[in-house]
N, C-alpha and C. Protein backbone atom coordinates (compact mmCIF):
# COMPACT_ATOMS: atom_id res chain seq x y z
N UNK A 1 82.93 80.18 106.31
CA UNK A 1 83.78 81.24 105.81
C UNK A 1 83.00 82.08 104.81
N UNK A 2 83.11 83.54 104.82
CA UNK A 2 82.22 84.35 104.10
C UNK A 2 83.16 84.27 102.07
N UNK A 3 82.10 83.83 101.69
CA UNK A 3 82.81 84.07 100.11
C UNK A 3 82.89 85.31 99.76
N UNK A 4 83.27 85.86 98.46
CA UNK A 4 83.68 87.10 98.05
C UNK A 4 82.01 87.52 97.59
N UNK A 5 81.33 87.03 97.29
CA UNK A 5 80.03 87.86 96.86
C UNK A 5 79.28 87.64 98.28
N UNK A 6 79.15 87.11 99.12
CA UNK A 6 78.92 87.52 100.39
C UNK A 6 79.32 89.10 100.95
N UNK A 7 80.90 89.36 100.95
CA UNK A 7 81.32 89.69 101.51
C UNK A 7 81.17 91.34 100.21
N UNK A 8 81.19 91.41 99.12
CA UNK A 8 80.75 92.65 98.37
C UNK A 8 79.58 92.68 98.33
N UNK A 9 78.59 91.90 99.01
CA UNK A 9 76.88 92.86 98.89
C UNK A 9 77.26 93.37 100.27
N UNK A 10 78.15 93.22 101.13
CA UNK A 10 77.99 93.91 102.71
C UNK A 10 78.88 95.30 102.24
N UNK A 11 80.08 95.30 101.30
CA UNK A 11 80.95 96.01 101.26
C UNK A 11 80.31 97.69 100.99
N UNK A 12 80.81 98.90 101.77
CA UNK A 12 80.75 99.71 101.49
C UNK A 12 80.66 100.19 99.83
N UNK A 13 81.80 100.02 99.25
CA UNK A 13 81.88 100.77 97.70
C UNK A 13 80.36 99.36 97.16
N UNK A 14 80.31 98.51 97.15
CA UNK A 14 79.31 97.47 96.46
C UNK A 14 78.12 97.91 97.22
N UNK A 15 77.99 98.43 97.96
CA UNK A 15 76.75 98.70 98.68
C UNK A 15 75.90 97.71 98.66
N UNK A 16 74.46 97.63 99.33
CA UNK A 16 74.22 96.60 99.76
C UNK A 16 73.22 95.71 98.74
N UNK A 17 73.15 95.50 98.03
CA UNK A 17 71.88 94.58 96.80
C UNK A 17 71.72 93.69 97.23
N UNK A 18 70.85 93.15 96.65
CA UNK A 18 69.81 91.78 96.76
C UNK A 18 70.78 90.76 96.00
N UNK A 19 70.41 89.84 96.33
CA UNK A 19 71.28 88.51 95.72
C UNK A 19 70.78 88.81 93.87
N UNK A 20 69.92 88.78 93.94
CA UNK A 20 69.55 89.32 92.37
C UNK A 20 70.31 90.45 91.65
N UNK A 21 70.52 91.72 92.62
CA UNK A 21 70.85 92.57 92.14
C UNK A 21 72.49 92.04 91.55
N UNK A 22 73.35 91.18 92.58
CA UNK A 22 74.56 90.77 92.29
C UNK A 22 74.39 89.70 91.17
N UNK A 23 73.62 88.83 90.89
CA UNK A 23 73.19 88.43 89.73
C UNK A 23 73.78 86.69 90.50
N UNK A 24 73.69 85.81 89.39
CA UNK A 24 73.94 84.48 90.14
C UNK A 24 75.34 84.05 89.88
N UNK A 25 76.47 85.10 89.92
CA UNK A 25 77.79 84.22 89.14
C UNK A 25 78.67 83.36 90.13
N UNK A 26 78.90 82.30 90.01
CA UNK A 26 79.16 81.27 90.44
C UNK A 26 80.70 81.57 90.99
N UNK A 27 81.41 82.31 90.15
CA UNK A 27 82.84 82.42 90.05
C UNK A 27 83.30 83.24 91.77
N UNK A 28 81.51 84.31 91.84
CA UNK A 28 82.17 84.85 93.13
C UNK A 28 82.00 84.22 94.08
N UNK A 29 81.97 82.87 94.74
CA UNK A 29 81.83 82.20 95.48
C UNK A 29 83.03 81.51 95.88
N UNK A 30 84.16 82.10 95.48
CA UNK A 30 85.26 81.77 96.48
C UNK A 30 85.54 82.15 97.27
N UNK A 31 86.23 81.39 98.40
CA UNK A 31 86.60 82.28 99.69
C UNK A 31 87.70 82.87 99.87
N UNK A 32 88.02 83.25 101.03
CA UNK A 32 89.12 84.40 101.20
C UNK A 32 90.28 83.26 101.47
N UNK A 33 91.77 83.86 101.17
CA UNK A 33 93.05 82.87 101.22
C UNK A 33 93.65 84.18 102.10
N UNK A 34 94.10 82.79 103.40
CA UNK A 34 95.05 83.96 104.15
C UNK A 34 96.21 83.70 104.26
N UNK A 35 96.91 84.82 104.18
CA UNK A 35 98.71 84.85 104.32
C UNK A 35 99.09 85.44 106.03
N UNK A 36 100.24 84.99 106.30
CA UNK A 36 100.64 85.40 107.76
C UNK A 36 101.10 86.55 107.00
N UNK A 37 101.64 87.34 108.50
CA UNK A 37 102.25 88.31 108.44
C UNK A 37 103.69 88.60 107.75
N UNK A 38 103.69 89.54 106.83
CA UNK A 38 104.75 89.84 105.85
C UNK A 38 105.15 88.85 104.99
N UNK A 39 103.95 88.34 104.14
CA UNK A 39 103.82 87.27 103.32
C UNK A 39 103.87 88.47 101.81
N UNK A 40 104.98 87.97 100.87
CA UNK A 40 104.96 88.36 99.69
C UNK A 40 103.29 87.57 98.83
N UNK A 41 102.49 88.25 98.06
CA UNK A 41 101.08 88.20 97.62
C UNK A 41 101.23 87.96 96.11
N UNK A 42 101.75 88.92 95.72
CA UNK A 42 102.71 88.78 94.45
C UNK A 42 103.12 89.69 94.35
N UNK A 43 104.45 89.36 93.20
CA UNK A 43 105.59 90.05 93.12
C UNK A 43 105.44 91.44 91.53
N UNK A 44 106.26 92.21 92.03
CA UNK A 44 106.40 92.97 90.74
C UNK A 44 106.84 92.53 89.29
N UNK A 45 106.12 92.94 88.51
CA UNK A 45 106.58 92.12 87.04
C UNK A 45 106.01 90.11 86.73
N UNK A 46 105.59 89.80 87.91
CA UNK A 46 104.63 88.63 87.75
C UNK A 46 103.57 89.15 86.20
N UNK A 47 103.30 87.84 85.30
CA UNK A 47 102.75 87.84 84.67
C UNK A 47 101.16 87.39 84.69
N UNK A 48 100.81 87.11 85.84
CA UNK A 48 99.41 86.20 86.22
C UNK A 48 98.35 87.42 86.08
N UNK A 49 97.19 87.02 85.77
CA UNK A 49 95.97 87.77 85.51
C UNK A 49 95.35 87.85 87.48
N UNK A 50 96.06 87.50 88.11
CA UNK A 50 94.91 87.19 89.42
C UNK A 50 94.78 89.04 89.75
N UNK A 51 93.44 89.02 90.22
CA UNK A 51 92.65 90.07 91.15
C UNK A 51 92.87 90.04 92.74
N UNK A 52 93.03 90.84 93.24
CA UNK A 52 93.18 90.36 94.65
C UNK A 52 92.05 92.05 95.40
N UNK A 53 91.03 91.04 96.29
CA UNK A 53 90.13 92.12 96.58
C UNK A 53 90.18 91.46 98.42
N UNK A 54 90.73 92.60 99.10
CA UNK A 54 91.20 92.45 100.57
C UNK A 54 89.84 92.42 101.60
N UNK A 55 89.97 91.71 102.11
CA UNK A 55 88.52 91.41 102.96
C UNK A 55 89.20 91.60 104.17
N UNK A 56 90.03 91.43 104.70
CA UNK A 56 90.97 91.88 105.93
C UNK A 56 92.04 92.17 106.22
N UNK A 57 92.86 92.56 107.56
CA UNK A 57 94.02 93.36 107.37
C UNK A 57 94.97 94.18 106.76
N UNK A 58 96.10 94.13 106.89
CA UNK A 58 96.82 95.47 106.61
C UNK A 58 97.71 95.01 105.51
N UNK A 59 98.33 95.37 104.34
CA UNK A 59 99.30 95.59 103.30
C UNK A 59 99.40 96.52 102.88
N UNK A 60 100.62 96.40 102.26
CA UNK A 60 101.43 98.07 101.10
C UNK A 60 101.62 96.99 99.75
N UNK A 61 101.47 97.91 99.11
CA UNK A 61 101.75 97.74 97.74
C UNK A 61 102.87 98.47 97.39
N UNK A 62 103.86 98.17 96.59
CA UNK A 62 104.90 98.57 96.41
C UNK A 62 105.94 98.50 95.26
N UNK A 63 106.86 99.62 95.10
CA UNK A 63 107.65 99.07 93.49
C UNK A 63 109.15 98.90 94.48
N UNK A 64 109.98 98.03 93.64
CA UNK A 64 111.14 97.71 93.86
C UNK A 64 112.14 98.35 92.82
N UNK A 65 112.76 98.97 93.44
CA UNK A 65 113.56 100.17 92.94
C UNK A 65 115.00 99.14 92.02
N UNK A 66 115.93 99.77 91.37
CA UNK A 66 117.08 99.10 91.05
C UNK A 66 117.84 99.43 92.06
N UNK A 67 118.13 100.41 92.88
CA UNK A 67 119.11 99.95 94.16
C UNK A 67 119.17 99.13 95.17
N UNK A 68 117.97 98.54 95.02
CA UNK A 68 117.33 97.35 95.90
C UNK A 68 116.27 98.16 97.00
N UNK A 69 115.81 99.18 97.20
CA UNK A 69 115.44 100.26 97.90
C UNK A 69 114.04 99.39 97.51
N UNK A 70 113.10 100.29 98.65
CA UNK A 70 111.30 99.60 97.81
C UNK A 70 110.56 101.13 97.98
N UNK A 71 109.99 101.07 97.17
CA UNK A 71 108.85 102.68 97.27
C UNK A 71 107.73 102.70 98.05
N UNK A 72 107.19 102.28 99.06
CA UNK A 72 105.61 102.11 99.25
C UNK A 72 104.72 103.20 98.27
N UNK A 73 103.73 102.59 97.40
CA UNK A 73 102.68 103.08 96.15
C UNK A 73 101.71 103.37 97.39
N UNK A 74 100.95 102.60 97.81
CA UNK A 74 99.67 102.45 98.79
C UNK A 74 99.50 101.60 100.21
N UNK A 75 98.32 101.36 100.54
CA UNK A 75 98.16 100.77 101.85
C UNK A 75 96.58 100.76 101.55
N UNK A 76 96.63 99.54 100.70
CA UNK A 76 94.97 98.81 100.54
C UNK A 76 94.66 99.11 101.75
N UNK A 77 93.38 99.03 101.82
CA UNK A 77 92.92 98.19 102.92
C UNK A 77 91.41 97.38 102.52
N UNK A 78 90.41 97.01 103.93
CA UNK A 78 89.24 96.72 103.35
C UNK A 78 88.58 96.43 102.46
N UNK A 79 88.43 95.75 101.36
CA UNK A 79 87.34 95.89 99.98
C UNK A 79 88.21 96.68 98.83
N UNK A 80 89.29 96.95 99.02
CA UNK A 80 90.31 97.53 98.20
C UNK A 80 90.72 96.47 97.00
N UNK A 81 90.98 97.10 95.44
CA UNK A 81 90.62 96.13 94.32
C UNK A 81 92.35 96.42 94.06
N UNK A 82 93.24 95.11 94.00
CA UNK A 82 94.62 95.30 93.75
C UNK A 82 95.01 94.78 92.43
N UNK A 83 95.70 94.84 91.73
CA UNK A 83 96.48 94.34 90.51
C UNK A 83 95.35 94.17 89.25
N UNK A 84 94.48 94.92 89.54
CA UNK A 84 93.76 95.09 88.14
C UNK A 84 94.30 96.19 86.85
N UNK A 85 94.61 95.72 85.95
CA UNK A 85 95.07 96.37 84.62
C UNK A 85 93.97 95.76 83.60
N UNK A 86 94.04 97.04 82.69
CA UNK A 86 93.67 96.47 81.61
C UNK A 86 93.61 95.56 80.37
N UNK A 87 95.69 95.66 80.39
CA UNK A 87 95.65 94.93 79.51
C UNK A 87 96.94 94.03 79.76
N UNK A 88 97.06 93.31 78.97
CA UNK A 88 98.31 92.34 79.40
C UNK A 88 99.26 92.71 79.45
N UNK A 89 99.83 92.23 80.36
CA UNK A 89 101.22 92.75 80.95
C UNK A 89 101.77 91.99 82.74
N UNK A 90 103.08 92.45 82.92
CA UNK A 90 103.26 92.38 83.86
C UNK A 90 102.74 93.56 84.94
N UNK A 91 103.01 93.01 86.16
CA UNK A 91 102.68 93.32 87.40
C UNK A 91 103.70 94.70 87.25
N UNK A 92 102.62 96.01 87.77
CA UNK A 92 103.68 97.31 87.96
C UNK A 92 103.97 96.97 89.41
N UNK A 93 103.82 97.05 90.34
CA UNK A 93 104.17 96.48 91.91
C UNK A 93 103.81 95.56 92.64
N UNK A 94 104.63 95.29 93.81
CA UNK A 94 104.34 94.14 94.71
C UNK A 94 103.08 94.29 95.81
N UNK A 95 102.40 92.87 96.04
CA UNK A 95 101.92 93.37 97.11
C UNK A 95 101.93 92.61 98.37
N UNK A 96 102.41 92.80 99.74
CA UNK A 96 103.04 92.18 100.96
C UNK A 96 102.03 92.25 101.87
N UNK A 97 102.01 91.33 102.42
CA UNK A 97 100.89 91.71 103.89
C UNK A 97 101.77 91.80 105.24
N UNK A 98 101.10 92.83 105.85
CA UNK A 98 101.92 93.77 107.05
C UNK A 98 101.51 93.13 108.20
N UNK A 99 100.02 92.47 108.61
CA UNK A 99 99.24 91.58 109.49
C UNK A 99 98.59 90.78 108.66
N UNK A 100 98.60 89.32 109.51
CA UNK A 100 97.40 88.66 108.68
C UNK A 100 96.32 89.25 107.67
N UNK A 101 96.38 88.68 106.70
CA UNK A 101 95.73 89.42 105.66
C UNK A 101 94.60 88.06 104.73
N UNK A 102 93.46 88.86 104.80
CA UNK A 102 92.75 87.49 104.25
C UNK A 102 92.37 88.57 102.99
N UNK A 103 92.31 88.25 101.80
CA UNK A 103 92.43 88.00 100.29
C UNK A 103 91.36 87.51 99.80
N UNK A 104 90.60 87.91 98.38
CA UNK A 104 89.66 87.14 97.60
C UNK A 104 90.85 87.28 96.36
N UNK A 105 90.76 86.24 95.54
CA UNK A 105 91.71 86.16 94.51
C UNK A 105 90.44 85.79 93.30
N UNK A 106 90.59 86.43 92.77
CA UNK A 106 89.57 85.88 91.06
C UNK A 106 90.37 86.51 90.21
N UNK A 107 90.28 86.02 88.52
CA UNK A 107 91.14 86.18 87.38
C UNK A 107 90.30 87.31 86.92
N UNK A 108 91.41 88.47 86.71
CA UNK A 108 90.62 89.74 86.09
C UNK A 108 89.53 88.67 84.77
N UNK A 109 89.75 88.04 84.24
CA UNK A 109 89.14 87.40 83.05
C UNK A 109 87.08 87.15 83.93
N UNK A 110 87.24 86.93 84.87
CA UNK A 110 85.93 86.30 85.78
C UNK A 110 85.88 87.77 86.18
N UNK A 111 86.18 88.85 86.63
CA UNK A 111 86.15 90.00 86.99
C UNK A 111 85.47 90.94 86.37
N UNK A 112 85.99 90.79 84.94
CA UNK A 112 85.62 91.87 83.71
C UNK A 112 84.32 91.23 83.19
N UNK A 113 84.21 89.56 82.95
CA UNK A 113 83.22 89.34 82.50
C UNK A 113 81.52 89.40 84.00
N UNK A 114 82.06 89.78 84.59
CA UNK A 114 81.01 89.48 85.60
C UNK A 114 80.48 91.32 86.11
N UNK A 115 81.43 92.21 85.84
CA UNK A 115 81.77 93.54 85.47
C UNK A 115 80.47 94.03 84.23
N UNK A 116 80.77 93.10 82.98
CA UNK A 116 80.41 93.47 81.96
C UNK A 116 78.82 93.18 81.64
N UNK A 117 78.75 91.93 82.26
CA UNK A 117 77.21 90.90 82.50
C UNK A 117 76.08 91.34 82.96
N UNK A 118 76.95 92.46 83.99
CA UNK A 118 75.87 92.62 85.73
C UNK A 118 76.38 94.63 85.62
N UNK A 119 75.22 94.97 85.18
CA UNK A 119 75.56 96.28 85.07
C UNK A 119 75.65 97.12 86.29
N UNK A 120 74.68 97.09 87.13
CA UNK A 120 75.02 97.98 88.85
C UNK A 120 76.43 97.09 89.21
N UNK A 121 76.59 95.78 89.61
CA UNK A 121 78.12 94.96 89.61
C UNK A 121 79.04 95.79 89.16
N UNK A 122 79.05 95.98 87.39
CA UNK A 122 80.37 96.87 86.92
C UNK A 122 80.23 98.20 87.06
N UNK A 123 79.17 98.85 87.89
CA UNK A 123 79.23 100.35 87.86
C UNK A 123 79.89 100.39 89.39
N UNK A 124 79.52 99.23 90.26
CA UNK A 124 80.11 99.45 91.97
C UNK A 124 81.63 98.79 91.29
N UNK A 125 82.44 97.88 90.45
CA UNK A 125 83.47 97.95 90.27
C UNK A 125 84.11 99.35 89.79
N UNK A 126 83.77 99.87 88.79
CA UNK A 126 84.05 101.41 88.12
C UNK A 126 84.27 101.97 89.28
N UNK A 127 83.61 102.40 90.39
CA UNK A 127 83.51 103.29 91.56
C UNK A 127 84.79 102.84 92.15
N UNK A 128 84.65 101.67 92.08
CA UNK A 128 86.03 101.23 93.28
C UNK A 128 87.37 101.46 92.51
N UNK A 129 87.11 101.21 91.38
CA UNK A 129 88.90 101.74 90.31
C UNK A 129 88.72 103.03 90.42
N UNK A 130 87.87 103.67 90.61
CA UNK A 130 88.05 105.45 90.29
C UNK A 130 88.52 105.67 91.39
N UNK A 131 87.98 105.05 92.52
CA UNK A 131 88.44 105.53 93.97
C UNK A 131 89.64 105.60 93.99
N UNK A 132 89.93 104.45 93.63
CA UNK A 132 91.42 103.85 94.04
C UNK A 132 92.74 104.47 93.03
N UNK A 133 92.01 104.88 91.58
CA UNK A 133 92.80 106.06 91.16
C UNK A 133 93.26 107.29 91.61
N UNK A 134 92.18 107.99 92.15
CA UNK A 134 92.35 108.96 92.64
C UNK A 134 93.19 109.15 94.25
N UNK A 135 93.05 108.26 94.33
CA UNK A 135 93.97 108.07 95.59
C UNK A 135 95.68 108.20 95.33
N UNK A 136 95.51 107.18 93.76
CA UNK A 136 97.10 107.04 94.14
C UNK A 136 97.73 108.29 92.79
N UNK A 137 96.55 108.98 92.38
CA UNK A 137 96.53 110.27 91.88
C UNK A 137 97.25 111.44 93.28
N UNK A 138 96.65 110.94 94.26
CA UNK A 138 96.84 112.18 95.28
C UNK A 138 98.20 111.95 95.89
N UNK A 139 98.78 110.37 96.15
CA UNK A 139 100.21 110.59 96.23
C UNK A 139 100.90 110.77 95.69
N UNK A 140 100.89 111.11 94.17
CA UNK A 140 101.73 111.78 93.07
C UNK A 140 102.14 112.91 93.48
N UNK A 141 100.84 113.60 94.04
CA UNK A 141 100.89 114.78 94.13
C UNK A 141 101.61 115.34 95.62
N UNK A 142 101.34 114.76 96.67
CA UNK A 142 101.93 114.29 98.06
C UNK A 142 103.34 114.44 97.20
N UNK A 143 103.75 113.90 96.88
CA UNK A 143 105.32 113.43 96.57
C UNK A 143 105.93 114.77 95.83
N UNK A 144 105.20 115.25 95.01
CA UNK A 144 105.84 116.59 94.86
C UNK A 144 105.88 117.57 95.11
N UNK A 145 104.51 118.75 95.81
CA UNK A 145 104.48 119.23 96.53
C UNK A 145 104.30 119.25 98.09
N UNK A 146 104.50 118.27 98.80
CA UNK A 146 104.77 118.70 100.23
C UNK A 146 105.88 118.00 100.99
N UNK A 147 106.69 118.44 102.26
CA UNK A 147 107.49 117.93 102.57
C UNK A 147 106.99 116.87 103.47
N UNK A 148 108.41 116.45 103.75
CA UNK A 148 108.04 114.73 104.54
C UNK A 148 107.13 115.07 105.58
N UNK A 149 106.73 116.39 106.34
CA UNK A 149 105.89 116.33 107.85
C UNK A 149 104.38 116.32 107.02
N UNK A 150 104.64 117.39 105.94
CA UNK A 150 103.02 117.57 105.25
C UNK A 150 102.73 116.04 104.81
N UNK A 151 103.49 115.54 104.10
CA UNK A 151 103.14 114.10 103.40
C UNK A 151 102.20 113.13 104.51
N UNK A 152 103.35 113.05 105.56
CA UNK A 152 102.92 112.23 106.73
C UNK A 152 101.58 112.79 107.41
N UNK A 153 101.04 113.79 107.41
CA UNK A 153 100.13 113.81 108.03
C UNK A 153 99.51 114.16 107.14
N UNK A 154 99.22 114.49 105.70
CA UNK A 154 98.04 113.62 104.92
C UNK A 154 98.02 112.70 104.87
N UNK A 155 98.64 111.44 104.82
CA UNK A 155 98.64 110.29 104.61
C UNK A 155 98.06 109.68 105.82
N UNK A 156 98.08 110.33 107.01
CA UNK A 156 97.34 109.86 108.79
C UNK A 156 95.67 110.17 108.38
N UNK A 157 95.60 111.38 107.68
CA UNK A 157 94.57 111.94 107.63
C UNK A 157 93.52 111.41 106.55
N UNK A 158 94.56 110.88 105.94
CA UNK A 158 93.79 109.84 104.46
C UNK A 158 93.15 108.54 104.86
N UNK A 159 94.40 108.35 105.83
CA UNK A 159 93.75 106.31 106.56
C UNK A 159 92.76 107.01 107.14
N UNK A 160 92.60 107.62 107.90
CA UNK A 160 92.01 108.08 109.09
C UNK A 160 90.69 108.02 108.55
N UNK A 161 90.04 108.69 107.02
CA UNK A 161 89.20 108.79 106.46
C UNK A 161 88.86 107.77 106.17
N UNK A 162 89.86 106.96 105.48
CA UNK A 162 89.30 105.73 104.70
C UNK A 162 88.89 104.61 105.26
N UNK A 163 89.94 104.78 106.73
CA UNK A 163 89.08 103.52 107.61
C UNK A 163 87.97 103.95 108.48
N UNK A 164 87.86 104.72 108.54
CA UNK A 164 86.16 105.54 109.11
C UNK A 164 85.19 104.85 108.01
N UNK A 165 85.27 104.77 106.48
CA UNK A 165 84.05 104.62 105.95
C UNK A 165 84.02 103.06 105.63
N UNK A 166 84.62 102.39 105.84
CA UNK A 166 84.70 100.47 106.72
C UNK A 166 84.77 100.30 108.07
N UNK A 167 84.92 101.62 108.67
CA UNK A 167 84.31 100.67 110.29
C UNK A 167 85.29 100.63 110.88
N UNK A 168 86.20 100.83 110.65
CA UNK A 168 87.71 100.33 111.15
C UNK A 168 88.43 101.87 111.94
N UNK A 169 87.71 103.18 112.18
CA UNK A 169 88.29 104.11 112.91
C UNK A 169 86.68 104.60 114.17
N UNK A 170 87.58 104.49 115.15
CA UNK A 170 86.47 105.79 116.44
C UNK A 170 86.86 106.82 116.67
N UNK A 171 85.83 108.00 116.01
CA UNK A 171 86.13 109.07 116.20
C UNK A 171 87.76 109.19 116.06
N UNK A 172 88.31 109.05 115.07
CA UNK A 172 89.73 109.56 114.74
C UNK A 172 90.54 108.60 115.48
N UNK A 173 90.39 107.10 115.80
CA UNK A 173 91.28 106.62 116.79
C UNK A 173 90.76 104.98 115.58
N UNK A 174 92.28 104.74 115.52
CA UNK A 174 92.43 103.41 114.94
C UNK A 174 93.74 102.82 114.98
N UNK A 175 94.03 101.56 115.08
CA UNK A 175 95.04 101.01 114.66
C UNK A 175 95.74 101.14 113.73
N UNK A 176 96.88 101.16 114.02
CA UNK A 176 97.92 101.12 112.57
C UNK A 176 99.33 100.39 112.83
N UNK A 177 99.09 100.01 111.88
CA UNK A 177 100.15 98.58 112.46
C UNK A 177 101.83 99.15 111.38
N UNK A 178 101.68 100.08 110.64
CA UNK A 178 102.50 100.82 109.99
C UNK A 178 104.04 101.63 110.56
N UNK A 179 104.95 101.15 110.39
CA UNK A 179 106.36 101.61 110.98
C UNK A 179 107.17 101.87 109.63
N UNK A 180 107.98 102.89 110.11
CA UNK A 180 108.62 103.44 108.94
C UNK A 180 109.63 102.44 108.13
């Protein structure tokens, strides 16, 4: 089974370094934990420090509304860095797996210090939180200026991109296991 520092010197955003370059931390040598399909990952408002960095399949991340309604936030995918905050607190959303979903789990605490240790390490982490900001920067913006047809087909046009640069689209043709 490929461990998590296996599997981030192959990763696109980690690009590819030398075992040196990733440095020797022991902590990333866990492996991936898989959930079946439409397995709650964790919940909103959970207090746990865990990291969850997706090595396969499909999930949404999500807030749970007070009418009982749910919002979909995102749709990790690939090498995608979930429930990292800065500082203590609870969980702002949930995250569910849509297909089998295999998971690296490490404690932001092993994250930040291995971040902080291993300087190219915390500059390919930095890249991957900026990414992943700006993303869910752009459905802010989705949500207020365009209507439901515009939304939907940026959002085709967003996977479409994002799984092109993991491997996961041909020429504009990919799976999506996503229903309304």
């Amino acid at each position: 089974m490929q461990t998590l520092l296996q599997f981030m010197r192959s990763h696109p955003v980690g690009g590819t370094l030398s075992k040196n370059g990733w440095g020797n931390n022991d902590s990333f040598g866990v492996s991936a934990k898989i959930y079946k399909p439409h397995s709650v990952i964790c919940r909103q408002d959970d207090t746990d420090d865990t990291v969850f960095i997706l090595k396969s399949g499909w999930a949404i991340l999500y807030r749970e509304l007070l009418d009982g309604e749910r919002q979909i936030i995102d749709t990790p995918l690939w090498g995608d860095i979930v429930g990292f905050h800065f500082v203590d607190g609870p969980r702002f959303a949930s995250l569910a797996s849509i297909t089998e979903l295999a998971v690296y789990e490490i404690s932001r605490k092993a994250l930040v210090d291995a971040a902080l240790s291993e300087g190219r390490f915390g500059n390919k982490i930095a890249c991957a939180l900026a990414r992943l900001n700006a993303i869910l920067a752009e459905h802010l913006v989705n949500v207020g200026r365009r209507n439901a047809m515009s939304r939907t087909a940026h959002f085709l046009l967003e996977l479409e991109e994002r799984l092109s640069k993991v491997g996961l689209s041909d020429h504009g043709r990919y799976e999506c296991p996503l229903a309304q």
